[in-house]
Protein backbone atom coordinates (compact mmCIF):
# COMPACT_ATOMS: atom_id res chain seq x y z
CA UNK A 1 -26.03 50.35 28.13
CA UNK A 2 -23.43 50.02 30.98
CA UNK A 3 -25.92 48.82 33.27
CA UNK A 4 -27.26 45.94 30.74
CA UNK A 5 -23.69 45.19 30.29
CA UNK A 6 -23.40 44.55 33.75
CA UNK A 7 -26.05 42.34 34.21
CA UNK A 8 -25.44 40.43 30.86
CA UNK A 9 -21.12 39.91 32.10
CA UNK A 10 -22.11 39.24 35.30
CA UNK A 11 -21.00 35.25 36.53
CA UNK A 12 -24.36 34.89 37.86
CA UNK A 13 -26.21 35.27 34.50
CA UNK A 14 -23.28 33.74 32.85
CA UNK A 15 -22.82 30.39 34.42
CA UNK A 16 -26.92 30.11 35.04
CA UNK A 17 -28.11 27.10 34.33
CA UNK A 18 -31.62 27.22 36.53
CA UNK A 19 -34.50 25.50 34.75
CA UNK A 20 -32.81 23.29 32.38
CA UNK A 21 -33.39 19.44 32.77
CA UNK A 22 -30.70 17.02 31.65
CA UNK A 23 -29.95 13.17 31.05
CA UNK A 24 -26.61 11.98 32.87
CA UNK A 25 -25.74 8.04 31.72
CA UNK A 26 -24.05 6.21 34.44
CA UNK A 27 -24.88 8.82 37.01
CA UNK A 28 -25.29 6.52 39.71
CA UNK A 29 -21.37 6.45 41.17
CA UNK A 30 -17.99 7.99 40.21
CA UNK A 31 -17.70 11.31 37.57
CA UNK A 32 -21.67 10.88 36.97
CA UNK A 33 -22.38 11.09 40.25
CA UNK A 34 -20.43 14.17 40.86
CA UNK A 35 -22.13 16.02 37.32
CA UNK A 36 -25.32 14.83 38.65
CA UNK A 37 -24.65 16.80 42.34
CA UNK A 38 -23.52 19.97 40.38
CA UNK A 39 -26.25 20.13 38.01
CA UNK A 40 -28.81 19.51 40.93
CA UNK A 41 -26.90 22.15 43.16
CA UNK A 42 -27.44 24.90 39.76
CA UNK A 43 -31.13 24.42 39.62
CA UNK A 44 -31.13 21.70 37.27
CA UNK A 45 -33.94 18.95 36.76
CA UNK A 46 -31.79 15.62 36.81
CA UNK A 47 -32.43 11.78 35.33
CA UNK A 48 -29.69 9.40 36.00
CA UNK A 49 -29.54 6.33 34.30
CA UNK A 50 -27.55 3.10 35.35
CA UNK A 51 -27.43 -0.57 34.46
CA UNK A 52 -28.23 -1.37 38.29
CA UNK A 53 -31.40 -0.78 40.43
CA UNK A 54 -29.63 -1.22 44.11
CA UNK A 55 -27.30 1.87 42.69
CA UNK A 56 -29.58 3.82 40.93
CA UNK A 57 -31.49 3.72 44.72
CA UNK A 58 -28.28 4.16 46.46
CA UNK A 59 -27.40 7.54 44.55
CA UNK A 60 -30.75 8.31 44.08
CA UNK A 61 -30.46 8.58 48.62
CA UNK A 62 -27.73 11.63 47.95
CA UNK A 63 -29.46 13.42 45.32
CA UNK A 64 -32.99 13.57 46.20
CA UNK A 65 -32.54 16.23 48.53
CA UNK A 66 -30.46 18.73 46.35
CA UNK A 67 -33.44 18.81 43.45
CA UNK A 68 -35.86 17.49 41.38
CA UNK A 69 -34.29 14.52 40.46
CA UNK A 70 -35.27 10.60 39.53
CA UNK A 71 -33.29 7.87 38.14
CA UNK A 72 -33.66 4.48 35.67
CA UNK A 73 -32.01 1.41 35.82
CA UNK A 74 -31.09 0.77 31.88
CA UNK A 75 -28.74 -0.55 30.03
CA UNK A 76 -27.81 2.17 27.40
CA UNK A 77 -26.19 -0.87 24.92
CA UNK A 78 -29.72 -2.19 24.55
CA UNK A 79 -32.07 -0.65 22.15
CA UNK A 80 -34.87 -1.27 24.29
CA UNK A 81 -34.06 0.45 27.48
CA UNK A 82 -32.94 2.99 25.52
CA UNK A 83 -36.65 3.89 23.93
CA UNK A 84 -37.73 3.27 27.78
CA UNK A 85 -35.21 5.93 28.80
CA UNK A 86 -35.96 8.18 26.63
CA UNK A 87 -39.55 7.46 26.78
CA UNK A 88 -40.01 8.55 30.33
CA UNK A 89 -37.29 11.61 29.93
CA UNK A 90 -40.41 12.64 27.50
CA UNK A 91 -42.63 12.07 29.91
CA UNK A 92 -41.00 13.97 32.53
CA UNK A 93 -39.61 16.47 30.87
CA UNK A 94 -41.35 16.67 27.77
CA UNK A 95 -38.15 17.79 26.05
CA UNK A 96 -34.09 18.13 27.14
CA UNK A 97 -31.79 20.80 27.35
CA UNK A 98 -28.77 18.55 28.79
CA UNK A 99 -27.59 15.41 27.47
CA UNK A 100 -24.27 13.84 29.21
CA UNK A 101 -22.96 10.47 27.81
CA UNK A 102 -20.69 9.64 30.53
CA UNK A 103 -21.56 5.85 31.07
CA UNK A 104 -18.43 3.63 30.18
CA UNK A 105 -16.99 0.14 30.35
CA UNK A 106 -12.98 -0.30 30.58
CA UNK A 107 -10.60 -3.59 30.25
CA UNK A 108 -7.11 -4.26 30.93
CA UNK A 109 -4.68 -7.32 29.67
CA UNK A 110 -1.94 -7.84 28.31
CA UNK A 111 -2.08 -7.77 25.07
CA UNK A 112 -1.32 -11.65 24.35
CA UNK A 113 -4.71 -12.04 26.56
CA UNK A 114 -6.81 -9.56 25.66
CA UNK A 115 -10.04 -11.32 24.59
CA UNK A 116 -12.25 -10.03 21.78
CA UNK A 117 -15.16 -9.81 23.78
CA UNK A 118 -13.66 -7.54 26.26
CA UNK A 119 -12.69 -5.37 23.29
CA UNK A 120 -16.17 -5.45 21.90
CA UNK A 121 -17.82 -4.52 25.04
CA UNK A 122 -15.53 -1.42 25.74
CA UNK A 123 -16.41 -0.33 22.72
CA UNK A 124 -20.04 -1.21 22.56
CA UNK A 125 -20.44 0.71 25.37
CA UNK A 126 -17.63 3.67 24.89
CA UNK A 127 -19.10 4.29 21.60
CA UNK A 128 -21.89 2.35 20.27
CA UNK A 129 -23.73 3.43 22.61
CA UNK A 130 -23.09 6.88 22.66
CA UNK A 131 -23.98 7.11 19.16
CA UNK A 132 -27.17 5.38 18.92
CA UNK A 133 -28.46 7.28 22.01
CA UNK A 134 -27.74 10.35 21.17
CA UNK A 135 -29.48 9.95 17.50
CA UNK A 136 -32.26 9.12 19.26
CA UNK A 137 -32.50 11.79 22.20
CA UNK A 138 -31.99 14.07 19.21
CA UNK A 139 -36.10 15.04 18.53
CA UNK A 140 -35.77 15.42 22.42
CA UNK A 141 -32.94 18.00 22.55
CA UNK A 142 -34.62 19.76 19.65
CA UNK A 143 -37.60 20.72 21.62
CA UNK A 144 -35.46 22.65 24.40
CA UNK A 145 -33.42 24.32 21.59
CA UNK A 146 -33.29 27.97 20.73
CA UNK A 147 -30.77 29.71 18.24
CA UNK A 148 -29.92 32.14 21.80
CA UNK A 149 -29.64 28.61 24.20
CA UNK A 150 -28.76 25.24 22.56
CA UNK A 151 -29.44 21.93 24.21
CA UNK A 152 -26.19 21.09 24.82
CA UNK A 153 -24.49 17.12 24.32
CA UNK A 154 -21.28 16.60 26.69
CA UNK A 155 -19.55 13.62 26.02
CA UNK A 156 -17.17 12.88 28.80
CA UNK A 157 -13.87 11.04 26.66
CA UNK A 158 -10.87 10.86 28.62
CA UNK A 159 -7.16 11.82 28.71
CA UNK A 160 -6.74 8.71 27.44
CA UNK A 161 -8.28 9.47 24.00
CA UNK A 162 -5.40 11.89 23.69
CA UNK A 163 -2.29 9.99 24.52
CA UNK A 164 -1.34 6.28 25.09
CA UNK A 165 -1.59 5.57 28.73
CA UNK A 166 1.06 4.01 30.39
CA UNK A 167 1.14 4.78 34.41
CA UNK A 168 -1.47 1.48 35.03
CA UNK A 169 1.15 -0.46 33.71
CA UNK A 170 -1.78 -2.68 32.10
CA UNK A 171 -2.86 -1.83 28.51
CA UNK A 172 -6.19 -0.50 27.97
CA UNK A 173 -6.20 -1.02 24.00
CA UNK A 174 -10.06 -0.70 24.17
CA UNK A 175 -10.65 2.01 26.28
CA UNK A 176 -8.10 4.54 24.86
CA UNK A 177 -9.27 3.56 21.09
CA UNK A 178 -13.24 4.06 22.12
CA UNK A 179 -12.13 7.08 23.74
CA UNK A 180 -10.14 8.77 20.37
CA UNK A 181 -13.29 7.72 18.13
CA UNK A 182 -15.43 9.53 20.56
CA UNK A 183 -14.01 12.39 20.14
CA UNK A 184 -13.45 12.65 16.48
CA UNK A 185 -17.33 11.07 17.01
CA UNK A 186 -18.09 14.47 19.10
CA UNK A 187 -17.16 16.24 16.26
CA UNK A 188 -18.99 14.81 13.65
CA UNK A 189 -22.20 15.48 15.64
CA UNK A 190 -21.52 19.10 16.11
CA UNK A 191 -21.04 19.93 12.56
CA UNK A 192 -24.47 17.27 11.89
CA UNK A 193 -26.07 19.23 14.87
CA UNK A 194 -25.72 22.25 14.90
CA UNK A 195 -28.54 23.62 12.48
CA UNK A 196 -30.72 22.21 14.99
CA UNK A 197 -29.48 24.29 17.64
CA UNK A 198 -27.70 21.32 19.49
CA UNK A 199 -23.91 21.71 20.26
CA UNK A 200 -21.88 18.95 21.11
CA UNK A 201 -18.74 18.77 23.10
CA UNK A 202 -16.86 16.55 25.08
CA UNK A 203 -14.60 16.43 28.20
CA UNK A 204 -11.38 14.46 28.53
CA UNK A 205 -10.94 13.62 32.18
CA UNK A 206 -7.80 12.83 33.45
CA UNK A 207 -7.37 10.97 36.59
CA UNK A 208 -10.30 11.42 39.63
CA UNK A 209 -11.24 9.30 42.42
CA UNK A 210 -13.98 6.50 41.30
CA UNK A 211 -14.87 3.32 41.14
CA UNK A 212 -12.59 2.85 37.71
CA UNK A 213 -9.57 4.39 39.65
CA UNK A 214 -10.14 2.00 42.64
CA UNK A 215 -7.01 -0.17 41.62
CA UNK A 216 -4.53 2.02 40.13
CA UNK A 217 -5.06 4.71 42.81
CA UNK A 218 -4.47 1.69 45.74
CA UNK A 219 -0.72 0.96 44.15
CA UNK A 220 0.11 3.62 41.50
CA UNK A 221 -1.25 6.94 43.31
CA UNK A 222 2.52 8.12 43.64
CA UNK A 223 3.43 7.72 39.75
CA UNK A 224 0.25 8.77 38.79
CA UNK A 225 0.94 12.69 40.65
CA UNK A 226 4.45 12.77 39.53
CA UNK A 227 3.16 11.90 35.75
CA UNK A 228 0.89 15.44 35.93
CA UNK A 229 2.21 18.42 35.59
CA UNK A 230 0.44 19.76 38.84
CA UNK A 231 0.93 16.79 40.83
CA UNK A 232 -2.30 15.52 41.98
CA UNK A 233 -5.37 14.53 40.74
CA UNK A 234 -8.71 16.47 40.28
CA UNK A 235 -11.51 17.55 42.12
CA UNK A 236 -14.97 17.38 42.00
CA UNK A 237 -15.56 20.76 41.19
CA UNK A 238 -13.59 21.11 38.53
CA UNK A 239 -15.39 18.44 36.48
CA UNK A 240 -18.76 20.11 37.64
CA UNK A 241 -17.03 23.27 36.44
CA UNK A 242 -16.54 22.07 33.31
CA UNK A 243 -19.86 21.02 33.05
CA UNK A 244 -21.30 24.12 34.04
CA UNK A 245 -19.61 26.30 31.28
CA UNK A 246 -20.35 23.94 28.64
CA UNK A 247 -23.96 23.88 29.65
CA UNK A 248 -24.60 27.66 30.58
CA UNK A 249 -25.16 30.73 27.92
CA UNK A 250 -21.20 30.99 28.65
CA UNK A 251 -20.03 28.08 26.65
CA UNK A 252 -23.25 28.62 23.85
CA UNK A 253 -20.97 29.27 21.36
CA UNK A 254 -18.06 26.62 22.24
CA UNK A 255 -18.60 23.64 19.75
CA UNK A 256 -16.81 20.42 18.81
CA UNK A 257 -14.01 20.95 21.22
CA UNK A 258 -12.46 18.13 23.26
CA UNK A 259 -11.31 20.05 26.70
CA UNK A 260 -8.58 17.95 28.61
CA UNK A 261 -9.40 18.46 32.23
CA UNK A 262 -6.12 16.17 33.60
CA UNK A 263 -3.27 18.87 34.63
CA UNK A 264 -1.70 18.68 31.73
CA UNK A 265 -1.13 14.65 32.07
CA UNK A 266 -2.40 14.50 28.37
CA UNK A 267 0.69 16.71 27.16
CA UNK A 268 3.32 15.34 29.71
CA UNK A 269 5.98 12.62 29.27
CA UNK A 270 5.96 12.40 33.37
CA UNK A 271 9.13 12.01 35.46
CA UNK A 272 9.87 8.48 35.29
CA UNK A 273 10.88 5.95 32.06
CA UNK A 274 7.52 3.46 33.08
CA UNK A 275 9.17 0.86 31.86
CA UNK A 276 9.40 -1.65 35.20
């Protein structure tokens, strides 16, 4: 008994993830790019998808050497390349364990110029998209589920779903609304989901280095540390940690949770009035 104890506790068998395949939206650059690494580095079987070919290639260069990996350019927004997605993730797979909904669209104005299309593309994409995907990976997920190892759906939110960012200076009303619906939208698929042996999570970043922090890293780096409790802003491997427990026998039991992974940002009123 001690022995099998051992072996079942130990982080190895834990964390495990060898053999499972998964589905990473907008895994060509940024946060995807970085799950995509991890899960490749574990002994996972990896499909990116990204609206652009020349980056799909580009990435596709990095990961091809860590593991069986391949990648689509599609726009997840469109029904179409969403049956082709899907379509060859069947094909290749013949079934998913992982699904990660991490592609996402973000728009800042003030609000006297915030135009409606830049509103209804945020959310098309922050949300829409993540729904009507994910209803239709569903049979998919199914096929890799057991009542012992779920396929697992990890929406990646954002600290911004949580509280009303400020440090940008720039309102995001978009982003930080599509954001809060996908999480309460996480939540409503794990309860849906979870006779089929499918749980559903998500991840609220806070701030890490990518190509939607470009700008606000160049000339707000210093407000953004002193507005987090640990004053700095992640690491790679603590998303891909994340990532890992959610998707291991670890976090098989972890459902409909919304884990802030931002230093405490999310529950922080910062140092400084941001009012200039």
């Amino acid at each position: 008994m001690v022995e099998a104890e051992t072996e079942q506790y130990a982080t190895k068998a834990l964390f495990s993830l060898e053999g499972k395949t998964a589905l990473v939206t907008g895994g060509s650059s940024g946060l995807g790019l970085i799950m995509a690494k991890g899960l490749l580095r574990n002994g996972v079987r990896v499909i990116i998808a990204s609206r652009s070919q020349e980056k799909c290639d580009l990435a596709l260069s990095e990961l091809a050497s860590l593991g069986e990996c391949s990648a689509m350019a599609v726009d997840v927004t469109d029904s179409a390349d969403r049956k082709r997605l899907l379509e060859h993730v069947d094909e290749r797979f013949a079934g998913l364990s992982i699904l990660i909904n991490n592609a996402g669209a973000n728009w800042g104005a003030k609000l006297e110029e915030y135009p409606d299309e830049g509103f209804a593309k945020v959310i098309n994409t922050n949300l829409n998209a993540v729904f009507s995907l994910t209803r239709d990976a569903v049979p998919l997920l199914s096929k890799a589920a057991t009542v012992d190892d779920p396929s697992r759906i990890i929406n990646i939110g954002s600290m911004d779903g949580i509280h009303v960012p400020v440090v940008q200076r720039v309102p995001t009303f978009a982003y930080s609304s599509s954001k809060a619906a996908l999480h309460h939208l996480t939540r409503s698929f794990a309860i849906e989901l979870a006779h089929r042996h499918i749980t559903v999570n998500a991840i609220a970043p806070g701030f890490f280095a990518s190509r939607m922090t470009d700008y606000v890293f160049e000339h707000f780096i210093e407000d953004i540390k002193d507005d987090c409790p640990l004053h700095r802003v992640g690491k790679p491997e603590e998303i891909v940690g994340i990532v890992t427990y959610l998707a291991s026998r670890a976090g098989a039991y972890t459902n409909g949770t919304v884990i802030p992974v931002d230093g405490g940002t999310s529950i922080s009123k910062g140092k400084r009035p941001w009012t200039d």
